[in-house]
N, C-alpha and C. Protein backbone atom coordinates (compact mmCIF):
# COMPACT_ATOMS: atom_id res chain seq x y z
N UNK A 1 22.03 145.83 2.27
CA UNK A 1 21.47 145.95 3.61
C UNK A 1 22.19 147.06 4.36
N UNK A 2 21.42 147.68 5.71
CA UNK A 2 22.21 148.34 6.08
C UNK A 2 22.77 148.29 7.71
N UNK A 3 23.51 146.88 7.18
CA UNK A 3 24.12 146.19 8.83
C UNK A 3 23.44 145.87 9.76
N UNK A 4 22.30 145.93 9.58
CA UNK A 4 21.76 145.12 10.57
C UNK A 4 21.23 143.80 10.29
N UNK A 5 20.87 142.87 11.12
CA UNK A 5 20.60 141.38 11.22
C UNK A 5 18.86 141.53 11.23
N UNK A 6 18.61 140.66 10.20
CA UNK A 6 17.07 140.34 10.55
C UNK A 6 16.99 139.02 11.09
N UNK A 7 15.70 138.74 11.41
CA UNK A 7 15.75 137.27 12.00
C UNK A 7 14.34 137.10 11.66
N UNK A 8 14.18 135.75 11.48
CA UNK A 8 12.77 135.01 10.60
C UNK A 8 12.26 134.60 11.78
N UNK A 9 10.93 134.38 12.31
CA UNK A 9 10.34 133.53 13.25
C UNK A 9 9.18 133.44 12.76
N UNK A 10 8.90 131.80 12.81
CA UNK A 10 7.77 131.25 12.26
C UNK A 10 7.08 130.82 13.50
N UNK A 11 5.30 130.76 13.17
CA UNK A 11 4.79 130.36 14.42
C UNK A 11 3.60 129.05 13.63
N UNK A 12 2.56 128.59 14.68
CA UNK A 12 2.10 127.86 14.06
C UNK A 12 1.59 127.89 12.79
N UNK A 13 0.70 128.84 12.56
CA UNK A 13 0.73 129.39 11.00
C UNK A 13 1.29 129.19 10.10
N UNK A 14 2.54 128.96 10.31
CA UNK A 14 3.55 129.18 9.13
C UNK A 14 3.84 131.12 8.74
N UNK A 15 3.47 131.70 9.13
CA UNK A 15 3.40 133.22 8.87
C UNK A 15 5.01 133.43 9.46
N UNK A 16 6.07 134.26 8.57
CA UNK A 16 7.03 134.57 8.90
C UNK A 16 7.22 136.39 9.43
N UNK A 17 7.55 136.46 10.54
CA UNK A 17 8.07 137.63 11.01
C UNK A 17 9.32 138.29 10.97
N UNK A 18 9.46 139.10 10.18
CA UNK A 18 10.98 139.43 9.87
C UNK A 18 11.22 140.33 11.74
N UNK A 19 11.98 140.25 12.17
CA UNK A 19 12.46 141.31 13.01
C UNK A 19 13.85 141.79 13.15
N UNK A 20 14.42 142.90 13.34
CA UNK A 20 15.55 143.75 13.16
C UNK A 20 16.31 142.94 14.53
N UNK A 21 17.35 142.91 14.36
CA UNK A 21 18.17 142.68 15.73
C UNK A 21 18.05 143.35 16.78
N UNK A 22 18.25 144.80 16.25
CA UNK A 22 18.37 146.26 16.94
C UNK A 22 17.22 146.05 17.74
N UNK A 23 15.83 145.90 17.00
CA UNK A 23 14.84 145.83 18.10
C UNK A 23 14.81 144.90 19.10
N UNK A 24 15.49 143.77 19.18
CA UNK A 24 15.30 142.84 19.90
C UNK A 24 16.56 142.92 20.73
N UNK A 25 17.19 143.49 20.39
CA UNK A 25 18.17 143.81 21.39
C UNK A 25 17.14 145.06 22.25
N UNK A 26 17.08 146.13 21.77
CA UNK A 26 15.95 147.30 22.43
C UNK A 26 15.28 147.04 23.33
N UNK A 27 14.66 145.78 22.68
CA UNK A 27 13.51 145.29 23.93
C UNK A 27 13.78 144.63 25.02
N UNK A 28 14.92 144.13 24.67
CA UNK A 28 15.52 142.98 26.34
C UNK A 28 16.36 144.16 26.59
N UNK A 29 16.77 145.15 26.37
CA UNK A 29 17.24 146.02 27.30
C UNK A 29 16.60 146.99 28.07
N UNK A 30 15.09 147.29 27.32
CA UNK A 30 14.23 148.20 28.28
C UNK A 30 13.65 147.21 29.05
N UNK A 31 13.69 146.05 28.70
CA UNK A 31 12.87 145.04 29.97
C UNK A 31 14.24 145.16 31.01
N UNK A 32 15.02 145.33 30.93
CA UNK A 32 16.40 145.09 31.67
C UNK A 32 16.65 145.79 32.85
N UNK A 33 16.46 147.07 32.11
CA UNK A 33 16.42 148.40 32.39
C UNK A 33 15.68 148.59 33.57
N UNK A 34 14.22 148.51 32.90
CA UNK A 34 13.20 148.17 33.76
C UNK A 34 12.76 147.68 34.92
N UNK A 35 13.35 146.69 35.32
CA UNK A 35 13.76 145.61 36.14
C UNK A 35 14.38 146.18 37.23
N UNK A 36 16.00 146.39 36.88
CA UNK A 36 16.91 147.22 37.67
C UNK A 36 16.09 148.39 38.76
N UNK A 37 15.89 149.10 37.54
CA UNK A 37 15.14 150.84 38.26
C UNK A 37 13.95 150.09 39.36
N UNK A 38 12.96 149.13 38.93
CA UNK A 38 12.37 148.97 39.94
C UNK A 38 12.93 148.13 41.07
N UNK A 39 13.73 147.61 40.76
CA UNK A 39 14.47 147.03 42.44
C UNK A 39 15.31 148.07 43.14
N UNK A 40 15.81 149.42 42.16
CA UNK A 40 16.49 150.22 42.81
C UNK A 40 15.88 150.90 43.81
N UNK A 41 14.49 151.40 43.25
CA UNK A 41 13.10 152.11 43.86
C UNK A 41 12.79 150.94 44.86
N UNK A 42 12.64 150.24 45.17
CA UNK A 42 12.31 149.60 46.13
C UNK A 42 13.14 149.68 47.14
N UNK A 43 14.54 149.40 47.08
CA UNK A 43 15.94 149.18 47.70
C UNK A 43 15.96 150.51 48.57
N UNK A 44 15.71 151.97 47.76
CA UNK A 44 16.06 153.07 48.08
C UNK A 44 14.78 153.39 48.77
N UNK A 45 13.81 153.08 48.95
CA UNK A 45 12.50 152.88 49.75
C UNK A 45 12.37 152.40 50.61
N UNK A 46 12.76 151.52 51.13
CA UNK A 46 13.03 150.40 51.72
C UNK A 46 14.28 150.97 52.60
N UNK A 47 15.46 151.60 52.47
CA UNK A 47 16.77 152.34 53.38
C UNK A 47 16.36 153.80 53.46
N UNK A 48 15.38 154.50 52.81
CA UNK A 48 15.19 155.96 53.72
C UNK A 48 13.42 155.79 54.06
N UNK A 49 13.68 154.94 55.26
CA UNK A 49 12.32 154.80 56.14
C UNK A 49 11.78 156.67 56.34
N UNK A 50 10.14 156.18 56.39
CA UNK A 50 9.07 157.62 56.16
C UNK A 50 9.48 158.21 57.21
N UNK A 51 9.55 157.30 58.54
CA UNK A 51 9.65 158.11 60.26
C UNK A 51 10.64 157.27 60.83
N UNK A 52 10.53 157.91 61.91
CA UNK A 52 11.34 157.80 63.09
C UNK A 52 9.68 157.54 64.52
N UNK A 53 10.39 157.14 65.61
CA UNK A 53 10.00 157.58 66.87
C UNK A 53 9.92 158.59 67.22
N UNK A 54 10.41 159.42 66.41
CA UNK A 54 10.15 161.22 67.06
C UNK A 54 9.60 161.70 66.44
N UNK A 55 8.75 161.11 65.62
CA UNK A 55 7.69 161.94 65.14
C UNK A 55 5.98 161.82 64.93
N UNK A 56 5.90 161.21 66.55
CA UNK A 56 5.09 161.00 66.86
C UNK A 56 4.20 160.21 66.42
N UNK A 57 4.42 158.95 66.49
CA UNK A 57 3.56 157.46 65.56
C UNK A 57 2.88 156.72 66.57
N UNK A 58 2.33 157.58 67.19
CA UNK A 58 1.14 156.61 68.29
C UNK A 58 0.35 157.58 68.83
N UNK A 59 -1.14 157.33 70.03
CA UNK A 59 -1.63 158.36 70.60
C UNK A 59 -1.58 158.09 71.99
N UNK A 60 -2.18 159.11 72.98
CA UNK A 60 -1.98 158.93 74.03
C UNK A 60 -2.79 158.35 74.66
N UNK A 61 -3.87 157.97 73.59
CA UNK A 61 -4.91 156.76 74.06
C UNK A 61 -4.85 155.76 74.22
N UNK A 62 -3.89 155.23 72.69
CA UNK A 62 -3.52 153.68 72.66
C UNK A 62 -2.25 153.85 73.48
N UNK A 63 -1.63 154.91 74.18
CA UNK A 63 -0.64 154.42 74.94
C UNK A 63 -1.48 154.05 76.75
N UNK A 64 -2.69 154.86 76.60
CA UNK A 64 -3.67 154.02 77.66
C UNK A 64 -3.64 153.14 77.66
N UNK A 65 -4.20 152.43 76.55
CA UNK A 65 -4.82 150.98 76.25
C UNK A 65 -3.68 150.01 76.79
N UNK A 66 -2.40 150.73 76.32
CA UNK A 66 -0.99 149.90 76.01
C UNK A 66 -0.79 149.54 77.23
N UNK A 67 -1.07 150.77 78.54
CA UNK A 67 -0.67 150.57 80.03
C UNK A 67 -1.12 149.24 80.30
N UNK A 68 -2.68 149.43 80.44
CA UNK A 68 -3.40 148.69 80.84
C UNK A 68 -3.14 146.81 80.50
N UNK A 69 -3.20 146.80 79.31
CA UNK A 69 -2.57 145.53 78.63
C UNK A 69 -1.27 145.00 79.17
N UNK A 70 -0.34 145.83 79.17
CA UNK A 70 1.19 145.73 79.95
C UNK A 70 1.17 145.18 81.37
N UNK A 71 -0.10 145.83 82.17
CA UNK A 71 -0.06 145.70 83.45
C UNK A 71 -0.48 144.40 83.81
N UNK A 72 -1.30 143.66 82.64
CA UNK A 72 -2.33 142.68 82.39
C UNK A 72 -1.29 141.29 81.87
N UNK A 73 -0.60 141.49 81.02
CA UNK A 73 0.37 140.52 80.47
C UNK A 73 1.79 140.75 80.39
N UNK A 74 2.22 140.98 80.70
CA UNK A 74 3.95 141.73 80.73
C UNK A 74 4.73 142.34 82.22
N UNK A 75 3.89 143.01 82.78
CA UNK A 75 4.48 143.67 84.32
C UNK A 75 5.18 142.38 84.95
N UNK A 76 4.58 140.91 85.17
CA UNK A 76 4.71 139.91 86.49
C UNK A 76 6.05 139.13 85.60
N UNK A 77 6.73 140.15 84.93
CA UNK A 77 7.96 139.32 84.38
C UNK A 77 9.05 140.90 84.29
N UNK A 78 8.38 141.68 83.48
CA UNK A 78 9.06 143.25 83.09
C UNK A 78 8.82 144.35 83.98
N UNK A 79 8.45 143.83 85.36
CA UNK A 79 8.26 144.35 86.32
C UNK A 79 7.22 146.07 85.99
N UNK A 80 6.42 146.50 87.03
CA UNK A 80 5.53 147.64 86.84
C UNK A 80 6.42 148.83 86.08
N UNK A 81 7.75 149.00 86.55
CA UNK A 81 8.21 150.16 86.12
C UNK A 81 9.31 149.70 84.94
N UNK A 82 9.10 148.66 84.65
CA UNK A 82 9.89 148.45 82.93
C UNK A 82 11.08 147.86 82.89
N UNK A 83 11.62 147.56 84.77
CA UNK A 83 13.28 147.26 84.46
C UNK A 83 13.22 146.46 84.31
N UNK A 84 12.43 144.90 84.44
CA UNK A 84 13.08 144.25 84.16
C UNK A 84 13.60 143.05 85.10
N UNK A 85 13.33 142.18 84.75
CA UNK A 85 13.89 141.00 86.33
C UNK A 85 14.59 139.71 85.61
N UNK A 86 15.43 138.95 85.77
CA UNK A 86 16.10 137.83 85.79
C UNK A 86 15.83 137.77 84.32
N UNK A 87 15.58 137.07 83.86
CA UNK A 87 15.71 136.87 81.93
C UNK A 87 14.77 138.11 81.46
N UNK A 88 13.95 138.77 81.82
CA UNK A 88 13.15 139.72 81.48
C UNK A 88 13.88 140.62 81.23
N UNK A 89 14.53 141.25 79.97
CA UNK A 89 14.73 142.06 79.82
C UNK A 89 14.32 143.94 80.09
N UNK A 90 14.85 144.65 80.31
CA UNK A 90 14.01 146.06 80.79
C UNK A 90 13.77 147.02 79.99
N UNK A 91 12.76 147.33 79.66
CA UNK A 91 12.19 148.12 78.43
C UNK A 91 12.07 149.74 78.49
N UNK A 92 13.01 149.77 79.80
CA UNK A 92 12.83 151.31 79.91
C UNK A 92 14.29 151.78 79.96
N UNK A 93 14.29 153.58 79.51
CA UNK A 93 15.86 153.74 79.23
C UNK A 93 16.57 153.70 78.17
N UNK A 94 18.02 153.85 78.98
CA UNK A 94 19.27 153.04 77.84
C UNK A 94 19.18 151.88 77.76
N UNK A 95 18.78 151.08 78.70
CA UNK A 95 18.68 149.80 78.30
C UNK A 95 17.51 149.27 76.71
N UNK A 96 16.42 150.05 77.10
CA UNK A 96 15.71 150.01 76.02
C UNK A 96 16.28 150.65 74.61
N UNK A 97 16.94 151.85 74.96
CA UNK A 97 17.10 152.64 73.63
C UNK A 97 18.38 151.58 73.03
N UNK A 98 19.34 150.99 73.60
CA UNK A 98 20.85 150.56 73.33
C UNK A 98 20.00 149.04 72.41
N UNK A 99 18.94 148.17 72.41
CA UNK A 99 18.91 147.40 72.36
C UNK A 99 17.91 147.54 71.27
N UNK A 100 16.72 148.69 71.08
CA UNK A 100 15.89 148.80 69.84
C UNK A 100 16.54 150.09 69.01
N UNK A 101 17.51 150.44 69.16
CA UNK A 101 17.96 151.86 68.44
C UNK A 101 18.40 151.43 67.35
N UNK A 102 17.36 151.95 66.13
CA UNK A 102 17.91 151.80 64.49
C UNK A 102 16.91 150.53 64.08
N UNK A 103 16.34 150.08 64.81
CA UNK A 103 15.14 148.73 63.95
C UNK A 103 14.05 149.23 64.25
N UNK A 104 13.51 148.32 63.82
CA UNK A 104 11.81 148.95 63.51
C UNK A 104 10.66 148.56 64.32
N UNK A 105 9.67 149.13 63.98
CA UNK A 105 8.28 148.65 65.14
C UNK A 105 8.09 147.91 64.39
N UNK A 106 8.28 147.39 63.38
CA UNK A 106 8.32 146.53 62.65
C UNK A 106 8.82 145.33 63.27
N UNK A 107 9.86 145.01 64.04
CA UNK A 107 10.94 143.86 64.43
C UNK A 107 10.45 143.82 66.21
N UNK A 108 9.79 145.09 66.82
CA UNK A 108 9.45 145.02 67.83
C UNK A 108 7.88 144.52 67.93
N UNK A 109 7.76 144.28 67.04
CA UNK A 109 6.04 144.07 67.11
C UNK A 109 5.89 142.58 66.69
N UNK A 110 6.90 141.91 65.87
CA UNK A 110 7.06 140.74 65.17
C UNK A 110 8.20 140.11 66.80
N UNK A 111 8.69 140.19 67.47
CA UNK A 111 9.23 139.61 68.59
C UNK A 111 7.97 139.92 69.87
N UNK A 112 7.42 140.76 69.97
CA UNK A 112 6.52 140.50 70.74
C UNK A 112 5.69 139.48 70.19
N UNK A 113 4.79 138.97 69.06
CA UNK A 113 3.65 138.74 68.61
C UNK A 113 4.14 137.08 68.63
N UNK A 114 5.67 136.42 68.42
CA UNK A 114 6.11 135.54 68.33
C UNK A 114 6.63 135.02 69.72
N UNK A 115 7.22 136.01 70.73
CA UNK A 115 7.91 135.48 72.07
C UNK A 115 7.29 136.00 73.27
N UNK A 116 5.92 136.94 73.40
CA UNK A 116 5.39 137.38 74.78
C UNK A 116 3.99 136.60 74.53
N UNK A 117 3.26 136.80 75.58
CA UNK A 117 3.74 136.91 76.89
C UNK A 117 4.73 135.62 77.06
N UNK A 118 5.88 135.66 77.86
CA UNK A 118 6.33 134.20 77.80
C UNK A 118 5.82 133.01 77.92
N UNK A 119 4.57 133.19 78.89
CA UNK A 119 3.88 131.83 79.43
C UNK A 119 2.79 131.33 78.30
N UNK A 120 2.56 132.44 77.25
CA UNK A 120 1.48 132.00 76.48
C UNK A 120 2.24 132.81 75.18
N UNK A 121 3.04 132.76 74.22
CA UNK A 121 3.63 133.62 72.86
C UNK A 121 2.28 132.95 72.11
N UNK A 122 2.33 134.27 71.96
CA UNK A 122 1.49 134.48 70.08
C UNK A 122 0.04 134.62 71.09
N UNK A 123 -0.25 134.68 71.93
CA UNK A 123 -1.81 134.82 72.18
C UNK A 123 -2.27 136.38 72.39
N UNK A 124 -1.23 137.59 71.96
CA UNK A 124 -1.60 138.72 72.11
C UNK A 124 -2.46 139.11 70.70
N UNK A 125 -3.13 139.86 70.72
CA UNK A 125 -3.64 140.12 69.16
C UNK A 125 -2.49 141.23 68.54
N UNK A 126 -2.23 141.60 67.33
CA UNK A 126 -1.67 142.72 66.71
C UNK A 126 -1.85 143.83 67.45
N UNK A 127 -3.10 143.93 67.38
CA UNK A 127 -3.78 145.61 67.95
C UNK A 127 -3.45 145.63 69.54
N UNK A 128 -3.14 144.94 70.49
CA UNK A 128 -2.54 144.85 71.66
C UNK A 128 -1.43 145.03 71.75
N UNK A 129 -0.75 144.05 71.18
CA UNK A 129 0.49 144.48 70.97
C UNK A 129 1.03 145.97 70.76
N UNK A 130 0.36 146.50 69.52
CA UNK A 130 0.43 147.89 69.04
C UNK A 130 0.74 148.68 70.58
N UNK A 131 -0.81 148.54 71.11
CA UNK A 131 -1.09 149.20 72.41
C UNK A 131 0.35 149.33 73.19
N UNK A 132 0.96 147.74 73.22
CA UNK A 132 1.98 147.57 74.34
C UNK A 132 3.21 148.51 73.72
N UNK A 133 3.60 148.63 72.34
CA UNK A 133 4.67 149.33 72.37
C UNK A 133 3.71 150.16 72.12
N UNK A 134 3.38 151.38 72.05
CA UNK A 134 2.68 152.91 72.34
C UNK A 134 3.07 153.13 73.64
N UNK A 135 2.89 152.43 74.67
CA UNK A 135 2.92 152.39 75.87
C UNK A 135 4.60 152.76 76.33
N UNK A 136 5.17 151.30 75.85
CA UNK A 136 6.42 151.67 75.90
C UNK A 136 7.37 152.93 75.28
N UNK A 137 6.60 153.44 74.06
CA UNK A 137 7.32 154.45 73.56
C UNK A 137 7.39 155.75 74.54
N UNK A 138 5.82 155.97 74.97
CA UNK A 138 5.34 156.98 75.72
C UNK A 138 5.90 156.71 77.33
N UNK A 139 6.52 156.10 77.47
CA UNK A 139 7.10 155.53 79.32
C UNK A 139 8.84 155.93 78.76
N UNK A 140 9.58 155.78 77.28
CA UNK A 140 10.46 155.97 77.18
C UNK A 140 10.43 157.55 76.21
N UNK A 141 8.96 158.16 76.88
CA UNK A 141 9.33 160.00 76.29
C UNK A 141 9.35 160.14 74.76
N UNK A 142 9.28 159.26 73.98
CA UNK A 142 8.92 159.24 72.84
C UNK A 142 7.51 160.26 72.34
N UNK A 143 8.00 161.00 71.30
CA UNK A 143 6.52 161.88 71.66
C UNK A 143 5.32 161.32 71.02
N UNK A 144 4.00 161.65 71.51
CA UNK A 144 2.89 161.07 70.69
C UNK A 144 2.25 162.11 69.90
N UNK A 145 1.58 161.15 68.83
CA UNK A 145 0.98 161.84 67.87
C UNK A 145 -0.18 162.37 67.56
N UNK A 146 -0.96 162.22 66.20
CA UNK A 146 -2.38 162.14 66.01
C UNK A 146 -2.92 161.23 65.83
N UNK A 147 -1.95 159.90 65.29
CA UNK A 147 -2.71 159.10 64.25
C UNK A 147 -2.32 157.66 65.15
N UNK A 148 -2.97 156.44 65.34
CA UNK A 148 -2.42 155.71 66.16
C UNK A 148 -1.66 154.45 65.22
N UNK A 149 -0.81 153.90 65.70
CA UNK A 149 0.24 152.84 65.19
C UNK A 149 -0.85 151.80 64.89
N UNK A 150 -0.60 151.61 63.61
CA UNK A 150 -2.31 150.24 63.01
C UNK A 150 -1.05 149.18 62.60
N UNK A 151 -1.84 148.32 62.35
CA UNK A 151 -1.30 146.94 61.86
C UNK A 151 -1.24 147.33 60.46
N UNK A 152 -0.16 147.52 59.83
CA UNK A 152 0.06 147.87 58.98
C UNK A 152 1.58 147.29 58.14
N UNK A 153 1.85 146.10 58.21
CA UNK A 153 3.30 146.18 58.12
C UNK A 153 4.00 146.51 57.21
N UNK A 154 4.02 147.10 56.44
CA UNK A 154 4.77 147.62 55.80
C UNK A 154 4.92 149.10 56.06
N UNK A 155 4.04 149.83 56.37
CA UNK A 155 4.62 151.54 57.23
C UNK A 155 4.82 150.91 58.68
N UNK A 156 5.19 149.99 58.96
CA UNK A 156 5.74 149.47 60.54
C UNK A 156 7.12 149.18 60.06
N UNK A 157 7.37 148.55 59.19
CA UNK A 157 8.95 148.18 58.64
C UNK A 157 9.84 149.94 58.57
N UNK A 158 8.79 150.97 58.09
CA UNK A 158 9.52 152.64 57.21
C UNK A 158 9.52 153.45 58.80
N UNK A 159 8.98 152.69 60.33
CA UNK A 159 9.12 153.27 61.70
C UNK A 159 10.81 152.92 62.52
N UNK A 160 11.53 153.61 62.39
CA UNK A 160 12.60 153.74 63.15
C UNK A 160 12.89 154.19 64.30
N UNK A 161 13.15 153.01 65.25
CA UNK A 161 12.70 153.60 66.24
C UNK A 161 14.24 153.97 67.13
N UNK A 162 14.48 155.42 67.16
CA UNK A 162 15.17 155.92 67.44
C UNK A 162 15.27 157.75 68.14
N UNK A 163 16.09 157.83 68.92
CA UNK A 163 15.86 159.54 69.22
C UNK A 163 16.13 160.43 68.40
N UNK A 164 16.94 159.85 67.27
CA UNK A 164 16.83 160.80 65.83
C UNK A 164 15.55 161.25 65.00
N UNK A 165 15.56 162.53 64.79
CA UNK A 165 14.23 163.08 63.41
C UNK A 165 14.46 161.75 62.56
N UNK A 166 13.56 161.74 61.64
CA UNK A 166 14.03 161.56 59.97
C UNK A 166 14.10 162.41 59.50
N UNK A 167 15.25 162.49 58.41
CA UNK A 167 15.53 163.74 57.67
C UNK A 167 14.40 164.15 56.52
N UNK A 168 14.86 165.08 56.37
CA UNK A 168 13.96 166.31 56.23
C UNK A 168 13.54 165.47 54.69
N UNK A 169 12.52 166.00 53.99
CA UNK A 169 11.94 165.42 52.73
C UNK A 169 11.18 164.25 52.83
N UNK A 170 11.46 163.40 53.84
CA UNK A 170 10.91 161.94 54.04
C UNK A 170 9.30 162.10 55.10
C-alpha cells in the first residue's frame, strides 16, 4: 500500500465503498473551509457598511412627507424645532449627532417603529417612519439624495449615520 487508510462503508445494499482517508479528510476540510470564508464574508460585510449619512440616503420629498408626519405625531412631545422637552429627548444637533453617531438607520428606525409615538408605539407604518428620519436627517444638514430611504433592512443596517464619508471603494 501506499500509506494511506482505506475505509469500507456498507449501505443497505450490502455494496461496499472503498474510500481513501485523504479524501475524506479533503472533504471535511473544504466543507470547513467553506464555512469559515463564508462567515468571514459576511462578518467583513456586515463591519464595512455601503454608506454613511453623507452620502445622501433620502430625498427632499420624503423629507417633506417626514415634516409633515413629525408635525402630526412627534412635535407635542419633541417640540416643533427638535429640542426636545422633559423625557423627550432632542433630535436636533449635538445632542442628536452625540447620541446616533456610528449606528444605523437601521437601530433608528427599529426604536422609532417599537417606542414612538409614545402615546400609541408601533402604530407608525415603516414608510412614515422612513419619512420621519429623512426629515430629521435634512433638519440636522445631512445631505439629500436621489434615491429615497425604503424599507429595506438590511441596506438600513450598511446606513451609518454619521458626519463621516464612507471610505472610498464602499
Amino acid at each position: 500500500m501506499n500509506g494511506t487508510r482505506n475505509r469500507e462503508f456498507s449501505g443497505r445494499g450490502n455494496s461496499v465503498v472503498r474510500v481513501s482517508g485523504r479524501l475524506v479528510f479533503g472533504v471535511l476540510l473544504a466543507g470547513m473551509l467553506a464555512a469559515c470564508l463564508g462567515g468571514a464574508i459576511r462578518s467583513a460585510r456586515a463591519a464595512s457598511p455601503a454608506k454613511t449619512t453623507m452620502d445622501g440616503v433620502y430625498t427632499d420629498d420624503q423629507a417633506k412627507r417626514g415634516k409633515d408626519q413629525y408635525t402630526t405625531t412627534c412635535s407635542g412631545c419633541h417640540m416643533e424645532d427638535l429640542s426636545g422637552s422633559g423625557q423627550a429627548l432632542p433630535l436636533a444637533g449635538d445632542a442628536f449627532t452625540q447620541v446616533w453617531d456610528g449606528q444605523t438607520v437601521a437601530d433608528l428606525l427599529n426604536l422609532i417603529q417599537t417606542t414612538m409615538p409614545q402615546d400609541k408605539p408601533g402604530t407608525l407604518t415603516p414608510e412614515a417612519s422612513l419619512d420621519v428620519i429623512s426629515y430629521l436627517l435634512q433638519f440636522n444638514q445631512f445631505p439629500a439624495g436621489k434615491e429615497e430611504l425604503k424599507n429595506d433592512p438590511d441596506a438600513l443596517k450598511n446606513i451609518i449615520i454619521t458626519r463621516k464619508a464612507a471610505p472610498e471603494g464602499h
